[in-house]
PDB file of N, CA and C in Angstrom:
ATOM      1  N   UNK A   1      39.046   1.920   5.592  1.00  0.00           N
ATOM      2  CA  UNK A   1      38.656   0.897   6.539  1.00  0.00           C
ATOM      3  C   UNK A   1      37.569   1.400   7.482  1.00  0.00           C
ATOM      4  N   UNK A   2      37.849   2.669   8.328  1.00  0.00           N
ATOM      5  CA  UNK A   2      36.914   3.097   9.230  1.00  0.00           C
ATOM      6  C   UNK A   2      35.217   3.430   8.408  1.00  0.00           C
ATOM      7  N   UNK A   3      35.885   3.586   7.004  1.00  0.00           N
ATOM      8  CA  UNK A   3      34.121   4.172   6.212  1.00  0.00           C
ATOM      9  C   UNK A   3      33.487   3.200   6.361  1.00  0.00           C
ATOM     10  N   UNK A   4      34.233   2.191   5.621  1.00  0.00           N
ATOM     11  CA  UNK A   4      33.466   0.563   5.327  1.00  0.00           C
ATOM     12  C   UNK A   4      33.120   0.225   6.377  1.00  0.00           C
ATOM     13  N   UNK A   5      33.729   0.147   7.902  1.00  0.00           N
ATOM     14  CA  UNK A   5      32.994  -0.714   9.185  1.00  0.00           C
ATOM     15  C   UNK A   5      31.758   0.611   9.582  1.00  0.00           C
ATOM     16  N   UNK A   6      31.928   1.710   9.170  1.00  0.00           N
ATOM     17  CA  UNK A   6      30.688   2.614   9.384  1.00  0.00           C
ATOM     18  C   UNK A   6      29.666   2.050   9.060  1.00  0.00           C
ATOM     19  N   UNK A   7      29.664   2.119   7.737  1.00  0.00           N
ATOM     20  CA  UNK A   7      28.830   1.989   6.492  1.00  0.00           C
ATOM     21  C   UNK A   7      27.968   0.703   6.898  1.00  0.00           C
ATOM     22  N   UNK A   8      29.054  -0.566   7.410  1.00  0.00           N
ATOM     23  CA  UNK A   8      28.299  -1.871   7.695  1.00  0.00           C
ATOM     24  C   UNK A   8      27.516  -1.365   8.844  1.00  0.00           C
ATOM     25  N   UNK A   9      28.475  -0.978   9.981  1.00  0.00           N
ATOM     26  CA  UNK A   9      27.344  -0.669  11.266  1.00  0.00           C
ATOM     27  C   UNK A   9      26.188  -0.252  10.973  1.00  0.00           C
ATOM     28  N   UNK A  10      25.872   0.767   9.942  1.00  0.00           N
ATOM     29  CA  UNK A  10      24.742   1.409   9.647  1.00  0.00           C
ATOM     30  C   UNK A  10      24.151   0.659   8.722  1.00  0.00           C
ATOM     31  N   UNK A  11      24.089   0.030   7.957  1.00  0.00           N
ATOM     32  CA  UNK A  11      23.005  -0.847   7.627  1.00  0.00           C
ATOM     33  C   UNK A  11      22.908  -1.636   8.190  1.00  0.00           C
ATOM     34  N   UNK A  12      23.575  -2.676   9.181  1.00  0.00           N
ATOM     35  CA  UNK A  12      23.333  -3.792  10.217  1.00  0.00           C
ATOM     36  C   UNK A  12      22.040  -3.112  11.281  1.00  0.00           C
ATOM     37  N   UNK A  13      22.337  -1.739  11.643  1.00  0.00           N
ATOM     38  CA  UNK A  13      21.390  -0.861  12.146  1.00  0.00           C
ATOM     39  C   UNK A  13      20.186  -0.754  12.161  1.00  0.00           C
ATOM     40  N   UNK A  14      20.206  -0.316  10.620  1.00  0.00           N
ATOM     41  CA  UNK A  14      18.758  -0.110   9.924  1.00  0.00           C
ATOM     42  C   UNK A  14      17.662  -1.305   9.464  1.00  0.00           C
ATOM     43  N   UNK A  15      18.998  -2.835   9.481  1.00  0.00           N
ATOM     44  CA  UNK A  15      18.359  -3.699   9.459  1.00  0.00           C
ATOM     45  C   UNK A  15      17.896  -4.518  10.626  1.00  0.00           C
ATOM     46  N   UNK A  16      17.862  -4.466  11.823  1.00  0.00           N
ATOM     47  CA  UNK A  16      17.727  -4.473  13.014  1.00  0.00           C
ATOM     48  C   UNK A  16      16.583  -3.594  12.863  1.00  0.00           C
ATOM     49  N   UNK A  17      16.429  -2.877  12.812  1.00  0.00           N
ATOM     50  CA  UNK A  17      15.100  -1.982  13.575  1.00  0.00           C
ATOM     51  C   UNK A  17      14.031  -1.862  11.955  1.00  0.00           C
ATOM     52  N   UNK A  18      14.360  -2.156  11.358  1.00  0.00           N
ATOM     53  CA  UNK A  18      13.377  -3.242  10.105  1.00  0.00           C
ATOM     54  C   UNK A  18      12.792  -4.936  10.690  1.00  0.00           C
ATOM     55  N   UNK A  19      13.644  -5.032  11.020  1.00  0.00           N
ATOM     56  CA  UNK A  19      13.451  -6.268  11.687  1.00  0.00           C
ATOM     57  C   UNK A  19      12.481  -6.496  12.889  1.00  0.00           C
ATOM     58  N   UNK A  20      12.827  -5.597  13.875  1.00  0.00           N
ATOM     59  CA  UNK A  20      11.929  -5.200  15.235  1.00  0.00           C
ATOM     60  C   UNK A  20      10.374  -4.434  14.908  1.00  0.00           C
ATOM     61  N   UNK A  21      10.510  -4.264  13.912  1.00  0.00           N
ATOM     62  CA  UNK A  21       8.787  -3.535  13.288  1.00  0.00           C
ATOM     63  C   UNK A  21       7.734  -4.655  13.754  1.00  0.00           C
ATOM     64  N   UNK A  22       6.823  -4.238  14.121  1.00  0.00           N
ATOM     65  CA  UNK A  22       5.718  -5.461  13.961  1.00  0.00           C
ATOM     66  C   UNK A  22       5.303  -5.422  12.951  1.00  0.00           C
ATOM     67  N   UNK A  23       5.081  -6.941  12.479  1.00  0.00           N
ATOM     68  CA  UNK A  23       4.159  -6.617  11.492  1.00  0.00           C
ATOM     69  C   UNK A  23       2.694  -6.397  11.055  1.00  0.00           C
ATOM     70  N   UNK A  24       2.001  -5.812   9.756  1.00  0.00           N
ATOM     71  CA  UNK A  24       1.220  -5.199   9.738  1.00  0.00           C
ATOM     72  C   UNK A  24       0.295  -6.235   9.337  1.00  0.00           C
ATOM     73  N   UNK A  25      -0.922  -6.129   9.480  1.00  0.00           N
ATOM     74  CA  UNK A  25      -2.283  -6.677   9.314  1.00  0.00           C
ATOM     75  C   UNK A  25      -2.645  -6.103   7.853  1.00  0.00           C
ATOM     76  N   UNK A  26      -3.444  -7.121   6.919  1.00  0.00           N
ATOM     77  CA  UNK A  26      -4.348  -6.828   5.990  1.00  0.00           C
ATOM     78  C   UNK A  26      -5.484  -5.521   5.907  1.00  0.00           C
ATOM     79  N   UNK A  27      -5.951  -5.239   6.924  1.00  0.00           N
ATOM     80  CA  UNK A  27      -6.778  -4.649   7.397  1.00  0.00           C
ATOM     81  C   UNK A  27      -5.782  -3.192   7.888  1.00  0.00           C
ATOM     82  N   UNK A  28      -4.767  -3.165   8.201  1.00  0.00           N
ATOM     83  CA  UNK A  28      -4.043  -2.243   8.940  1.00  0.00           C
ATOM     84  C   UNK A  28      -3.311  -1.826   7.365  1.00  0.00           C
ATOM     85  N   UNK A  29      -2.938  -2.479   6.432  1.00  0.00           N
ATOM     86  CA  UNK A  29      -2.300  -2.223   5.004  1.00  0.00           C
ATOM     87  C   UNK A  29      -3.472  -1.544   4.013  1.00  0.00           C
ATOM     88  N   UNK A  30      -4.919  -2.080   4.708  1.00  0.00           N
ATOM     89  CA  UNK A  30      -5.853  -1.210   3.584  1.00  0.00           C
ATOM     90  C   UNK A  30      -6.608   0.047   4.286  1.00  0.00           C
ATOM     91  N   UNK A  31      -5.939   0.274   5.363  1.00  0.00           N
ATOM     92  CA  UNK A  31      -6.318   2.040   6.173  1.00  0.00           C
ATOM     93  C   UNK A  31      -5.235   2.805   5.376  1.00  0.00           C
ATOM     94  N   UNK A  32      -4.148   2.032   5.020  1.00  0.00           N
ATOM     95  CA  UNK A  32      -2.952   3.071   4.871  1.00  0.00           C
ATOM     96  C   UNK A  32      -3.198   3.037   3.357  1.00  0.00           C
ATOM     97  N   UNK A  33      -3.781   2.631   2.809  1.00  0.00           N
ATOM     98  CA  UNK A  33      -4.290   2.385   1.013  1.00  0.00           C
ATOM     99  C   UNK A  33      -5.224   3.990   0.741  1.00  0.00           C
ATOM    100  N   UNK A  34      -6.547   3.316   1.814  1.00  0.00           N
ATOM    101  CA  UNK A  34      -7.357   4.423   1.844  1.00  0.00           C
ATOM    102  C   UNK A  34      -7.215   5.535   2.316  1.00  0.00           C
ATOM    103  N   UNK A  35      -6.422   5.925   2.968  1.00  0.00           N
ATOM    104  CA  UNK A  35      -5.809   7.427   3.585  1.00  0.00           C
ATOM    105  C   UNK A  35      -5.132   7.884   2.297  1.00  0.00           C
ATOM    106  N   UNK A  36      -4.461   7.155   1.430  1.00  0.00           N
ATOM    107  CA  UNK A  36      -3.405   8.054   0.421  1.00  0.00           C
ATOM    108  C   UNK A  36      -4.474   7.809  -0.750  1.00  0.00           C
ATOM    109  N   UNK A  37      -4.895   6.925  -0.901  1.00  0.00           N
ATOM    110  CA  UNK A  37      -5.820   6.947  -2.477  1.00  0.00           C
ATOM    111  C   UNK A  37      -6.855   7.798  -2.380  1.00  0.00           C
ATOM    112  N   UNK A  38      -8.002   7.615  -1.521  1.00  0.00           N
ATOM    113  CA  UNK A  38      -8.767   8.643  -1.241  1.00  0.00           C
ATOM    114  C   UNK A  38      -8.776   9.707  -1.393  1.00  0.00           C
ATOM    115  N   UNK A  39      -7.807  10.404  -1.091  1.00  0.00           N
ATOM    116  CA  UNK A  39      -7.861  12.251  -1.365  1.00  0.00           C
ATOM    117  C   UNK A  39      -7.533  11.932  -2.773  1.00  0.00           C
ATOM    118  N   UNK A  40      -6.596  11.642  -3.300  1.00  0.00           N
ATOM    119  CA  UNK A  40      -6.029  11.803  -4.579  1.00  0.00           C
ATOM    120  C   UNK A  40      -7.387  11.142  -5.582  1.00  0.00           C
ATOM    121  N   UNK A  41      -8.471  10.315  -5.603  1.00  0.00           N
ATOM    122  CA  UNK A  41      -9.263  10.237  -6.428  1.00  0.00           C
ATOM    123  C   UNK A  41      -9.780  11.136  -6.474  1.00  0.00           C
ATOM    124  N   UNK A  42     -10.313  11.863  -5.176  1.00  0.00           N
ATOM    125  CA  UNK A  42     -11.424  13.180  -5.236  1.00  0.00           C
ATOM    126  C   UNK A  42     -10.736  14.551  -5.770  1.00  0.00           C
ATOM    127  N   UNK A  43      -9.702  14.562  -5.658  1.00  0.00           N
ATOM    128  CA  UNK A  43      -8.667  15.451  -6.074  1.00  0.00           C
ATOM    129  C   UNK A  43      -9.000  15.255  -7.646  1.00  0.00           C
ATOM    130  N   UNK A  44      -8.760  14.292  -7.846  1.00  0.00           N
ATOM    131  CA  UNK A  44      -8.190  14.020  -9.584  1.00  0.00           C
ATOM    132  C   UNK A  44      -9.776  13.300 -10.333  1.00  0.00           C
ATOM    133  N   UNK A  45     -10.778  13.528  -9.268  1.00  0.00           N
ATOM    134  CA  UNK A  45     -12.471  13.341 -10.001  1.00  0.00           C
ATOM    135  C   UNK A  45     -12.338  11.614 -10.443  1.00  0.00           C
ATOM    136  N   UNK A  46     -11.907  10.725  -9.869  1.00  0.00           N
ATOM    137  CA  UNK A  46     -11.569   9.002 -10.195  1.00  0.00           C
ATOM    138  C   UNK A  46     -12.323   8.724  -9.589  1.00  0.00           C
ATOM    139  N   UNK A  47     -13.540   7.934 -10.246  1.00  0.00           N
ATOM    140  CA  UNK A  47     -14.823   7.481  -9.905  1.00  0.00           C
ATOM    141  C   UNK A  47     -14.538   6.371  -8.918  1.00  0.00           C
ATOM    142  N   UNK A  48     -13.439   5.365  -9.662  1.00  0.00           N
ATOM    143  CA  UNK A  48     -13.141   4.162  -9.263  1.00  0.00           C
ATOM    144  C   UNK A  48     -11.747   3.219  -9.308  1.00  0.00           C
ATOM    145  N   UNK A  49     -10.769   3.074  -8.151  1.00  0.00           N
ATOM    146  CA  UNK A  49      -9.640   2.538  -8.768  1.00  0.00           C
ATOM    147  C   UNK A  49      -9.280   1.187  -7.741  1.00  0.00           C
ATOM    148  N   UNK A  50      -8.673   0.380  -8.300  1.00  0.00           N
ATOM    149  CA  UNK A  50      -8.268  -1.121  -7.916  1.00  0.00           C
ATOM    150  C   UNK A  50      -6.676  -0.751  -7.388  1.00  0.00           C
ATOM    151  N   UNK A  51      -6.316  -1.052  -6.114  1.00  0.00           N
ATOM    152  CA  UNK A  51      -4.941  -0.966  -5.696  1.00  0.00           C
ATOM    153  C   UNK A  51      -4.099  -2.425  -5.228  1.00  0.00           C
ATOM    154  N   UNK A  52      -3.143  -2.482  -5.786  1.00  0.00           N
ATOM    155  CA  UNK A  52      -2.663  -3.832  -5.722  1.00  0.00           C
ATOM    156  C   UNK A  52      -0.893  -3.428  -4.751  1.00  0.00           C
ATOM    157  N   UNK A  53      -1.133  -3.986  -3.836  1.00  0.00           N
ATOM    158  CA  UNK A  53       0.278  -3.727  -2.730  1.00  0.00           C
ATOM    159  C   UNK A  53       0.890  -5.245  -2.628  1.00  0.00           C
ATOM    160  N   UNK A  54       2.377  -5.683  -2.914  1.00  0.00           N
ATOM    161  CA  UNK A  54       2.927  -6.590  -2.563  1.00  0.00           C
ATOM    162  C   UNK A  54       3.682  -6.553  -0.872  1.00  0.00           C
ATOM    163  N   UNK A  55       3.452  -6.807   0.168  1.00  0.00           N
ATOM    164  CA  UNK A  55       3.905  -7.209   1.104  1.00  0.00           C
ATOM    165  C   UNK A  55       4.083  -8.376   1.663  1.00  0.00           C
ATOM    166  N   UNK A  56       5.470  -8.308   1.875  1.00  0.00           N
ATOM    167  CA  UNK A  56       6.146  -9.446   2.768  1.00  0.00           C
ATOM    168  C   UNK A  56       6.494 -10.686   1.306  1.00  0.00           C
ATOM    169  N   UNK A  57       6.248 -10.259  -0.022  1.00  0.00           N
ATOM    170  CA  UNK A  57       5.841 -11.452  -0.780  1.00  0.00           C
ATOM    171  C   UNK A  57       4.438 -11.680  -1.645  1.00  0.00           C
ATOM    172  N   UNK A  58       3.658 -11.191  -0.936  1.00  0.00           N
ATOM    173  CA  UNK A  58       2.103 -11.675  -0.953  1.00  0.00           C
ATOM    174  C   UNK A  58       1.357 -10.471  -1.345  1.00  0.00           C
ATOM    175  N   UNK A  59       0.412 -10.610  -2.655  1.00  0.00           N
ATOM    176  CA  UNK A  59       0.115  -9.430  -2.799  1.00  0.00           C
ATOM    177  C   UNK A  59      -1.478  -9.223  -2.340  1.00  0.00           C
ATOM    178  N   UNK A  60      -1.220  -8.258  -2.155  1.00  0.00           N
ATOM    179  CA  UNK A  60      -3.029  -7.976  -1.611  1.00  0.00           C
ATOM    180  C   UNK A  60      -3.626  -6.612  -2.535  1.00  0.00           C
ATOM    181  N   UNK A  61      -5.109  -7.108  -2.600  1.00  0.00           N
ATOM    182  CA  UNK A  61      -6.094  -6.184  -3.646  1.00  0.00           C
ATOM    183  C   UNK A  61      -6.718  -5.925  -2.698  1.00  0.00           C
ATOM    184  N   UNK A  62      -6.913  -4.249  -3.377  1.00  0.00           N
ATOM    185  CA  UNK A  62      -8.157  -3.108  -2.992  1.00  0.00           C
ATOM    186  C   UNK A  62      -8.549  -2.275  -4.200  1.00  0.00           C
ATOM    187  N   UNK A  63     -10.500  -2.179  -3.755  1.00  0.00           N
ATOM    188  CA  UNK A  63     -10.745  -0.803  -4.673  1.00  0.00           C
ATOM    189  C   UNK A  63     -11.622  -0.809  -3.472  1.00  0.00           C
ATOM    190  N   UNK A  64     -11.560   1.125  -4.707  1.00  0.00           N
ATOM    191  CA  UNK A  64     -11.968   1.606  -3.742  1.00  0.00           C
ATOM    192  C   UNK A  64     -13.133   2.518  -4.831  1.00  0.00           C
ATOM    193  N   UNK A  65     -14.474   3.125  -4.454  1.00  0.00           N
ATOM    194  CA  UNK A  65     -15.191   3.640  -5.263  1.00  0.00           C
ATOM    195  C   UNK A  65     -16.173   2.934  -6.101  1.00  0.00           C
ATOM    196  N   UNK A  66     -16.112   3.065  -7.037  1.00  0.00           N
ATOM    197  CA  UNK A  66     -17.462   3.009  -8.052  1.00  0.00           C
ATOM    198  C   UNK A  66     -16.600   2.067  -9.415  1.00  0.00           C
ATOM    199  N   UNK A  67     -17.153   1.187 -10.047  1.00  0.00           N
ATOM    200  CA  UNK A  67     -16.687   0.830 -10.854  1.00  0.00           C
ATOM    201  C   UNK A  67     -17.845   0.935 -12.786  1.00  0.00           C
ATOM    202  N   UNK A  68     -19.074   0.971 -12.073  1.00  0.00           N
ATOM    203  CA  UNK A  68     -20.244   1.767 -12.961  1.00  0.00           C
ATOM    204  C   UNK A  68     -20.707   3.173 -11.957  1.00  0.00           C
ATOM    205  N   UNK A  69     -20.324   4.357 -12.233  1.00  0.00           N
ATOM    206  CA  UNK A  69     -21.412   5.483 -11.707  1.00  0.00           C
ATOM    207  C   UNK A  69     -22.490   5.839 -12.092  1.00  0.00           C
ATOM    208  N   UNK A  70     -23.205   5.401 -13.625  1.00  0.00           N
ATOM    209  CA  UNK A  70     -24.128   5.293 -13.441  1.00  0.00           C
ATOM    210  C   UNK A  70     -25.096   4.888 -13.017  1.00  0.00           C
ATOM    211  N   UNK A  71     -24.813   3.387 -13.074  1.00  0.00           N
ATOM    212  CA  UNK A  71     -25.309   2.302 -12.115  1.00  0.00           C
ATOM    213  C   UNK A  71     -25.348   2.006 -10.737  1.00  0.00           C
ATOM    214  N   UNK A  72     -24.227   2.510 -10.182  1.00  0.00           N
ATOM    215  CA  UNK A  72     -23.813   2.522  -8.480  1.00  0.00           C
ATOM    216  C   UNK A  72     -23.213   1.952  -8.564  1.00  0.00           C
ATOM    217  N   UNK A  73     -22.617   1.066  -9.351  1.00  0.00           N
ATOM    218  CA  UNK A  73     -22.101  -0.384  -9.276  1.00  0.00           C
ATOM    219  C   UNK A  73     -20.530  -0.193  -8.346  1.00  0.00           C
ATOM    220  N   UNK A  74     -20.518  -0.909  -7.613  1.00  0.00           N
ATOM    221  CA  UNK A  74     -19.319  -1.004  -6.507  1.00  0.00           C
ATOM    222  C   UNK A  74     -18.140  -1.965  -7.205  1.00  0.00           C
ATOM    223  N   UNK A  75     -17.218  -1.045  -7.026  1.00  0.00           N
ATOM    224  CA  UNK A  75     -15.696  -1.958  -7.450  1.00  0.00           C
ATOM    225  C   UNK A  75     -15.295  -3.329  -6.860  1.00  0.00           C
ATOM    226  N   UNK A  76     -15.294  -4.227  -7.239  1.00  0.00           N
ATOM    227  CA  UNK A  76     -14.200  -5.100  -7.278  1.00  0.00           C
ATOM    228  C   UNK A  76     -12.840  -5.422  -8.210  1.00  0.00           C
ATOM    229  N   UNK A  77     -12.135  -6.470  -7.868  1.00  0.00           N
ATOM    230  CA  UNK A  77     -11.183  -6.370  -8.728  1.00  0.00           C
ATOM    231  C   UNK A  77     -11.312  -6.913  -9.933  1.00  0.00           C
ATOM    232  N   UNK A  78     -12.230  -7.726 -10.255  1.00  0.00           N
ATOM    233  CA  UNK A  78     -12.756  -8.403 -11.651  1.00  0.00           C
ATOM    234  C   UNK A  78     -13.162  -7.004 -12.607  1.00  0.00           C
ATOM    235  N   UNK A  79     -14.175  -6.300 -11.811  1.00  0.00           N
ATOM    236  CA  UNK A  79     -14.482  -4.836 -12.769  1.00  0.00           C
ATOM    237  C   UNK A  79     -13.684  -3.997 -13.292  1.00  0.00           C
ATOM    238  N   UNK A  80     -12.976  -4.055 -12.387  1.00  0.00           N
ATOM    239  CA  UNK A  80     -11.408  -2.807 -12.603  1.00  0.00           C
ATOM    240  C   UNK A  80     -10.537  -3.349 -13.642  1.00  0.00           C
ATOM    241  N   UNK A  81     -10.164  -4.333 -13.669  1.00  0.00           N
ATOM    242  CA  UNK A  81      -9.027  -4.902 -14.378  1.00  0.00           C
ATOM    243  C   UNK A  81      -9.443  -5.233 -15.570  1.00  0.00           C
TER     244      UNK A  81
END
């Protein structure tokens, strides 16, 4: 009995302060894209990659890089995919 009313307290908890988060901006979801993709292309020599994040429901597209390097040609998501 005492585990189980733990157990609830603590996810009632965690869902409460999930809850109290503000939420994040489009613009604030593709800093946190480009901070983690970024190193890891230059790391791993990836000319060009398309990142697709579902939040809240709703999904949102990013690239980032080159989608022709010979050309210069700049990524979108039509090129990538």
């Amino acid at each position: 009995m005492k585990k189980s009313l733990c157990l609830t307290l603590l996810l009632a908890a965690s869902c409460s302060s999930l809850a109290a988060q503000k939420e994040l901006t489009a613009q604030q979801i593709e800093k946190v894209v480009n901070r983690t993709v970024a190193p890891l292309m230059k790391e791993q020599a990836i000319p060009g990659m398309a990142v697709a994040v579902i939040y809240k429901g709703y999904p949102l597209y990013f690239t980032l890089g080159k989608a022709d390097v010979q050309r210069k040609r700049a990524g979108n998501a039509a090129n990538f995919v």
